[in-house]
Protein backbone atom coordinates (compact mmCIF):
# COMPACT_ATOMS: atom_id res chain seq x y z
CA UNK A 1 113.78 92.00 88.75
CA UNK A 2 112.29 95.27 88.30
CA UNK A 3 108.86 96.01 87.44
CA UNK A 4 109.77 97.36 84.28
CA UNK A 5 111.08 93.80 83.16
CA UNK A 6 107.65 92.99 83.65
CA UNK A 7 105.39 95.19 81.60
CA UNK A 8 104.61 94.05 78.26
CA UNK A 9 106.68 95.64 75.80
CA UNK A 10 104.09 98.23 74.31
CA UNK A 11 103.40 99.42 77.82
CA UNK A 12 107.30 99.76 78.36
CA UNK A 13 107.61 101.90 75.47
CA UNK A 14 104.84 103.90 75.85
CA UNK A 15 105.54 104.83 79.49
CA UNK A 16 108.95 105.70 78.34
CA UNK A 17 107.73 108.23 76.25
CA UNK A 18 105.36 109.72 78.84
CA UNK A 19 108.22 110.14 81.11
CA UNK A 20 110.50 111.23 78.53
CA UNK A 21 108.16 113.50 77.58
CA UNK A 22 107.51 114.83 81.34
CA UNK A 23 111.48 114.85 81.93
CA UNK A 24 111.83 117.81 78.65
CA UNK A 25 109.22 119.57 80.21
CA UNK A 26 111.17 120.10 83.76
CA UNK A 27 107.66 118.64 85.69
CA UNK A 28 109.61 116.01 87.38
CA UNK A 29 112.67 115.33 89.85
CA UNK A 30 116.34 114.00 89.19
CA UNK A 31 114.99 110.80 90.36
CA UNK A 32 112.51 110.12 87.23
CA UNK A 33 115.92 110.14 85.53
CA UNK A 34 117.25 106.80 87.31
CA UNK A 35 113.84 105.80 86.54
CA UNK A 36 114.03 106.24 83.10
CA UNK A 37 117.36 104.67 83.03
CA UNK A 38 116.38 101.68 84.51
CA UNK A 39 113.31 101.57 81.66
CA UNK A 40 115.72 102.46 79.38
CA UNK A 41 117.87 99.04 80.63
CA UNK A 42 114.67 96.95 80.40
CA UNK A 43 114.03 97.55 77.41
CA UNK A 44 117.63 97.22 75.65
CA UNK A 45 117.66 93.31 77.42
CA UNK A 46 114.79 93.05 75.01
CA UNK A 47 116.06 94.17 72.01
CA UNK A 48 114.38 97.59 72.21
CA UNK A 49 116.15 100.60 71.90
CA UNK A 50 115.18 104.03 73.28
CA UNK A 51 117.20 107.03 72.94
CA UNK A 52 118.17 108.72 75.83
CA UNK A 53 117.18 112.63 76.62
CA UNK A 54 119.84 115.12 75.80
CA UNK A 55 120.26 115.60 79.45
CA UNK A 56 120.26 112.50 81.17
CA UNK A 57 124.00 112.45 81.34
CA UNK A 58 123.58 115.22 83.70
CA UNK A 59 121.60 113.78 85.82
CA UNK A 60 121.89 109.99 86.11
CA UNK A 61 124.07 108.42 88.64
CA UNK A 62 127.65 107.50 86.71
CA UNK A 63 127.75 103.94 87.95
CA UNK A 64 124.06 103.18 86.19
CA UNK A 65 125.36 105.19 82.66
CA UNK A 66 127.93 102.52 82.58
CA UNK A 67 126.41 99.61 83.06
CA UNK A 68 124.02 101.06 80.40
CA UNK A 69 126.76 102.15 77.85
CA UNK A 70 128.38 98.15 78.61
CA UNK A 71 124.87 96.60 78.38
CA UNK A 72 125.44 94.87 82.26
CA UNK A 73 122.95 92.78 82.36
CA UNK A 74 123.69 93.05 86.54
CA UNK A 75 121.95 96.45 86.55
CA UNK A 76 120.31 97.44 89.33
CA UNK A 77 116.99 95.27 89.75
């Protein structure tokens, strides 16, 4: 389980945003992408669902994309 299965929902969201927000603005690394991916996957097992930068295809890792696109619920934890 990661710890973004653990945050209450409003925190979830709102940290998605931050680093959704900080991804557009080129201040962090290709990283905060599979980070944001796996927030992104989080919050879809609850129901929630975030829209994903117009980039992130570029830079998350293909295997977690389609796990995402399927809705695994095996992704990475």
């Amino acid at each position: 389980m990661s710890l973004y299965e653990k945050l209450p929902s409003d925190v979830l969201i709102q940290f998605y945003y931050e680093v959704k927000k900080m991804t557009s603005t080129g201040l962090v690394s290709k990283n905060m992408y599979y980070e944001l991916g796996l927030i992104i996957a989080a919050a879809s097992r609850r129901g929630i669902l975030l829209d994903k930068p117009k980039d992130f295809d570029q830079h998350i890792f293909h295997e977690l994309l389609l796990k995402l696109n399927n809705k695994d619920p095996s992704v990475i934890e």
